[in-house]
C-alpha atoms as a PDB file:
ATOM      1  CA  UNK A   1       6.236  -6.226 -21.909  1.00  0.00           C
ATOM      2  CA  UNK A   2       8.001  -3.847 -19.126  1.00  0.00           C
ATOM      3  CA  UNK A   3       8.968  -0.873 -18.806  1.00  0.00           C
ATOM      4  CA  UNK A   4      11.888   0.207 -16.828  1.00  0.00           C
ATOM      5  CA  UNK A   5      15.568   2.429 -16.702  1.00  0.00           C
ATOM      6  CA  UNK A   6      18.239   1.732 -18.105  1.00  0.00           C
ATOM      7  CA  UNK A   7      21.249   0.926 -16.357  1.00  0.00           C
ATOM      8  CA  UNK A   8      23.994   3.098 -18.299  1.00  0.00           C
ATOM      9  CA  UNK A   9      21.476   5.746 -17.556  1.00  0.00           C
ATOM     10  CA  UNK A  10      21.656   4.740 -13.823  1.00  0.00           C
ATOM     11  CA  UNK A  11      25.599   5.554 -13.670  1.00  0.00           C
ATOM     12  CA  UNK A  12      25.125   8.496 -15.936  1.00  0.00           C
ATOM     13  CA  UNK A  13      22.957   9.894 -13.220  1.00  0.00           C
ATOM     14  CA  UNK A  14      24.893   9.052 -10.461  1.00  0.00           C
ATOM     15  CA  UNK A  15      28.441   9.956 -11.871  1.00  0.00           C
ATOM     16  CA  UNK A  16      26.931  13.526 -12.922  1.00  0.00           C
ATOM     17  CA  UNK A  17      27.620  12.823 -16.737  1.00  0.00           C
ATOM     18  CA  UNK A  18      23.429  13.855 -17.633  1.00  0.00           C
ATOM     19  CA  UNK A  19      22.024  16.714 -16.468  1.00  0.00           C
ATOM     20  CA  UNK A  20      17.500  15.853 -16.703  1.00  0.00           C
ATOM     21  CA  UNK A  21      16.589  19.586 -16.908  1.00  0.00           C
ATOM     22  CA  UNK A  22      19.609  20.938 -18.983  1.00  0.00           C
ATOM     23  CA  UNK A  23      19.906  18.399 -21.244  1.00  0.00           C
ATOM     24  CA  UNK A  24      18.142  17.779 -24.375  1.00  0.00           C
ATOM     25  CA  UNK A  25      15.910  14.493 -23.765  1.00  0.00           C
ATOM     26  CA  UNK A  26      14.502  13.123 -26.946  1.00  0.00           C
ATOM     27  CA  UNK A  27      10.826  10.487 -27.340  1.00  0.00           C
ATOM     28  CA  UNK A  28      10.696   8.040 -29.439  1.00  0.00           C
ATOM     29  CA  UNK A  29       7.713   5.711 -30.326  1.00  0.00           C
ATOM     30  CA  UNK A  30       7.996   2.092 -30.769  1.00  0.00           C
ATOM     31  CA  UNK A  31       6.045  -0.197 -32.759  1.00  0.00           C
ATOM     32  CA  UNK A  32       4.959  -3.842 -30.981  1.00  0.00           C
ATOM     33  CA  UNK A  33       8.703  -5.377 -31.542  1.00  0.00           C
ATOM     34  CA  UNK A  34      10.368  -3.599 -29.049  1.00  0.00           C
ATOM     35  CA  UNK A  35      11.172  -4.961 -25.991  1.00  0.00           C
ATOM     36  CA  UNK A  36      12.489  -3.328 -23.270  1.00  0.00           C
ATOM     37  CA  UNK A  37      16.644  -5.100 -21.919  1.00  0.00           C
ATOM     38  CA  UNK A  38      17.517  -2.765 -18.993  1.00  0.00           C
ATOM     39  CA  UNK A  39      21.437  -3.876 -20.533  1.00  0.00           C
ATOM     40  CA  UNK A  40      20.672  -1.558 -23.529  1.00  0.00           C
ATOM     41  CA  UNK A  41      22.825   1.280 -23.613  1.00  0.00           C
ATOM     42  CA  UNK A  42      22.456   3.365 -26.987  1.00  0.00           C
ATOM     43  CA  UNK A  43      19.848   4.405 -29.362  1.00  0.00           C
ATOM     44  CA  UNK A  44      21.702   2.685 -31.958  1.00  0.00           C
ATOM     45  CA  UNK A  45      20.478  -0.703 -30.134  1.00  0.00           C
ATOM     46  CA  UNK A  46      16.630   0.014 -30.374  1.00  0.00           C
ATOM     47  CA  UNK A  47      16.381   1.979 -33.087  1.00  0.00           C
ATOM     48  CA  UNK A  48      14.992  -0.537 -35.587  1.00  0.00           C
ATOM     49  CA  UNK A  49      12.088  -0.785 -33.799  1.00  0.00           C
ATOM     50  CA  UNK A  50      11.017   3.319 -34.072  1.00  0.00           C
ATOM     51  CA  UNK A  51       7.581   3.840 -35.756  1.00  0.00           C
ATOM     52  CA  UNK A  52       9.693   5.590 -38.561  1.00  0.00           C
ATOM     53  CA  UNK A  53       8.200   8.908 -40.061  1.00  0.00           C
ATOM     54  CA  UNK A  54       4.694  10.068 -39.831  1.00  0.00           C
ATOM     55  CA  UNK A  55       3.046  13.108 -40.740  1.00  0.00           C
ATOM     56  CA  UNK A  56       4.086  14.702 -37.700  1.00  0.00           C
ATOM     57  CA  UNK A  57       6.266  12.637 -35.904  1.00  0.00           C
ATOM     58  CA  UNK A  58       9.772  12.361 -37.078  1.00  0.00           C
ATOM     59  CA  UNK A  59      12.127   9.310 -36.727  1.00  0.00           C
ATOM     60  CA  UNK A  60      13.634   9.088 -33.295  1.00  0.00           C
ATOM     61  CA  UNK A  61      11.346  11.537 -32.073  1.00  0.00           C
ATOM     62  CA  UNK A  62      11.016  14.975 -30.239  1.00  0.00           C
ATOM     63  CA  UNK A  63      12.467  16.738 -27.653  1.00  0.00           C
ATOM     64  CA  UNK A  64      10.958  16.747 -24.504  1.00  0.00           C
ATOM     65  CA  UNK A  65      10.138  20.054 -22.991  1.00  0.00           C
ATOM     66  CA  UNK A  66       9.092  21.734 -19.463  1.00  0.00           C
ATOM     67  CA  UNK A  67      11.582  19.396 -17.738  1.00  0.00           C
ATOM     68  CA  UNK A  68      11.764  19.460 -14.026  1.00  0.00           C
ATOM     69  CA  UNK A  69      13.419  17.811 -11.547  1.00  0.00           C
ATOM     70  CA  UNK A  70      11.746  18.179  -7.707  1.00  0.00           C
ATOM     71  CA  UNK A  71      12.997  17.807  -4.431  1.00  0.00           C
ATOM     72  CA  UNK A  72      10.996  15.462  -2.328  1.00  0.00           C
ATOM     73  CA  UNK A  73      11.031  16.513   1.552  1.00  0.00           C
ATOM     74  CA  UNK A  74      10.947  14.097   4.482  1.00  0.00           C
ATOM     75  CA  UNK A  75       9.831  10.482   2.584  1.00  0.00           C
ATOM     76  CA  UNK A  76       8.796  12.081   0.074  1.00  0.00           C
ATOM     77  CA  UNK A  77       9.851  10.925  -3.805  1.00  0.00           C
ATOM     78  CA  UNK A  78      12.045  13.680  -5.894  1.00  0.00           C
ATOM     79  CA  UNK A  79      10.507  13.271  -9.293  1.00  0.00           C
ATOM     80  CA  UNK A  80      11.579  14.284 -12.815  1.00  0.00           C
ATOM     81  CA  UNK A  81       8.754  15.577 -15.004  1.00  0.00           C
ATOM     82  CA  UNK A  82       8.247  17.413 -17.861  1.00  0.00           C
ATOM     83  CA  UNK A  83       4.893  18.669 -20.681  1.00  0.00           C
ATOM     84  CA  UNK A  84       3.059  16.903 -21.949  1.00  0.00           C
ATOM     85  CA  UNK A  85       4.241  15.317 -25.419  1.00  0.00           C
ATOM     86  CA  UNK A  86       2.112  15.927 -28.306  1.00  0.00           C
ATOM     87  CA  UNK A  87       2.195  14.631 -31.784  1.00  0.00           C
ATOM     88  CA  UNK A  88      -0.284  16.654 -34.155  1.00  0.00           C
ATOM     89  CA  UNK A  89      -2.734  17.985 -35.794  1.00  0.00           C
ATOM     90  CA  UNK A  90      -3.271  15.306 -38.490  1.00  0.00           C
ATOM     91  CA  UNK A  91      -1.126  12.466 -37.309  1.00  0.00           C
ATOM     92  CA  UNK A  92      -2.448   9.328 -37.661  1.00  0.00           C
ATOM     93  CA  UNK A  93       0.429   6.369 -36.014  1.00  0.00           C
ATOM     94  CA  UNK A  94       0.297   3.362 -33.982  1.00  0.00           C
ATOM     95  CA  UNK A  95       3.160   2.640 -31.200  1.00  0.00           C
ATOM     96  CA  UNK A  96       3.319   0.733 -27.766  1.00  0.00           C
ATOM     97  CA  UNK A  97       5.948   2.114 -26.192  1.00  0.00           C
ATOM     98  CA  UNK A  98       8.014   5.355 -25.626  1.00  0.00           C
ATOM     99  CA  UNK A  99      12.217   5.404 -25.599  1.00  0.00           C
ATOM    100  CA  UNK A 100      13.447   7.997 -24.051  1.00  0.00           C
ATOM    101  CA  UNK A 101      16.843   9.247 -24.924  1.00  0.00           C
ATOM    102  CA  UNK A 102      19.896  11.615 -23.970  1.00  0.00           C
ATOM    103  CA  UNK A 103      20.572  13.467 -27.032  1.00  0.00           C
ATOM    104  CA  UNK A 104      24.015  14.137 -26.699  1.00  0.00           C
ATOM    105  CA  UNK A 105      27.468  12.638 -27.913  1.00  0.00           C
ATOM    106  CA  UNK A 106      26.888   9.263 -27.979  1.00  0.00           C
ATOM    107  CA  UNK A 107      23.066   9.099 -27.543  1.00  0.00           C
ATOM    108  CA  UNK A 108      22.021   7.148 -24.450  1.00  0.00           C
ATOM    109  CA  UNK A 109      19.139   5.431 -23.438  1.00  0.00           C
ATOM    110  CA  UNK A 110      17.143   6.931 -20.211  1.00  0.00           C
ATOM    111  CA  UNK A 111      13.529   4.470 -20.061  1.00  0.00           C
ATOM    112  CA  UNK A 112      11.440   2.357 -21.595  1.00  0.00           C
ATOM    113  CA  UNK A 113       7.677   2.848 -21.189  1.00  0.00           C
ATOM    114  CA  UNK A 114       5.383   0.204 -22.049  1.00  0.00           C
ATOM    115  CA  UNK A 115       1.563   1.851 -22.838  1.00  0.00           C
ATOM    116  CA  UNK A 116       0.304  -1.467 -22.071  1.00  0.00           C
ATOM    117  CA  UNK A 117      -1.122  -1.917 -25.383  1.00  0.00           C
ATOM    118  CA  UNK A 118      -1.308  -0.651 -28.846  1.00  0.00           C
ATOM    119  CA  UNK A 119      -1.893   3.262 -28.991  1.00  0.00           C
ATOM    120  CA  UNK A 120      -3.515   4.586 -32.191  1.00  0.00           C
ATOM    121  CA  UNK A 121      -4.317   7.992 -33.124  1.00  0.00           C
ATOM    122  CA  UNK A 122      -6.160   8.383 -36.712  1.00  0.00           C
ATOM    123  CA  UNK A 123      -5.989  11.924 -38.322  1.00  0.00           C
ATOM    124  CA  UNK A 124      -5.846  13.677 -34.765  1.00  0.00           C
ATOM    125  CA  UNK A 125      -3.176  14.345 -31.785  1.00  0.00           C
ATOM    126  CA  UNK A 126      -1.529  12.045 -29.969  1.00  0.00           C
ATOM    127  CA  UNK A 127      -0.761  12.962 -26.839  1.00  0.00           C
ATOM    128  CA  UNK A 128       1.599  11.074 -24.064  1.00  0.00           C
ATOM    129  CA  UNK A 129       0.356  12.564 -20.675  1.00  0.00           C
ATOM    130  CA  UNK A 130       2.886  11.787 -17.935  1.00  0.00           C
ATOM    131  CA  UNK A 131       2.026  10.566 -14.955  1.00  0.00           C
ATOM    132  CA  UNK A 132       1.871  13.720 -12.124  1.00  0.00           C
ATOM    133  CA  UNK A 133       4.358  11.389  -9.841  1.00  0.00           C
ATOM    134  CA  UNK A 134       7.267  11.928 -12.275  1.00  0.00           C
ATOM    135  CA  UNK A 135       8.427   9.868 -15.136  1.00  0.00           C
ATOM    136  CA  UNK A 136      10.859   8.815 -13.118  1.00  0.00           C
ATOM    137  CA  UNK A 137      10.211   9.352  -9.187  1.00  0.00           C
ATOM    138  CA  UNK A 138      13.156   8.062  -6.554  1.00  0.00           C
ATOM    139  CA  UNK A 139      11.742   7.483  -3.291  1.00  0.00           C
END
């Protein structure tokens, strides 16, 4: 299991077709089949393997919020971050990875991240904490 970008993403950036703070940026949660294929472009290419409806969560996910892109200085990284993404009260779901996705015309993949493991959450909140660095930092 890996986690990674996705290439179309890649171009997307660098041609100026997605815009990280502006646009709306959707999370999915995967269940153990999915793997992550940096060649993936669309949602429509991973989509079997979302946990499907919960109590809480819906199919294909939520929007991400608080997203914020920062300007590194000197060597330092400019990262992308945004809140915490929370799933609750009362959920109770199992997934191993998070999609993200660019909610827009055609719905493009942005990463794959692998939790290393199943993550279960049984009548409670389920909260993906992002890493301070970014989730995604360019150095």
């Amino acid at each position: 299991m890996a986690s990674g970008i996705y290439n179309r993403f890649k171009a997307n950036l660098m041609n100026k077709v997605v815009d990280l703070e502006a646009d709306a940026i959707r999370v999915m949660l995967m269940t153990v089949s999915h793997s992550f294929n940096a060649d993936h472009n669309l949602l429509s290419e991973v989509v079997a393997n979302d946990i499907g409806a919960k109590v809480v969560y819906v199919a294909t996910g939520s929007a991400l919020g608080g997203k914020a892109v920062t300007q590194g200085t000197g060597a330092g990284a400019t990262k992308w971050t945004a809140t915490n993404h929370a799933y609750g009260p009362a959920e109770t779901l199992t997934c191993y990875h998070a999609v993200l996705w660019w909610d827009g015309a055609t719905d493009e993949l942005v990463c794959s991240i692998d939790f290393g493991g199943a993550q279960t959450c049984t009548n409670g909140t389920f909260t993906i904490q992002w890493d301070a660095a970014g989730i995604i930092t360019l150095t």
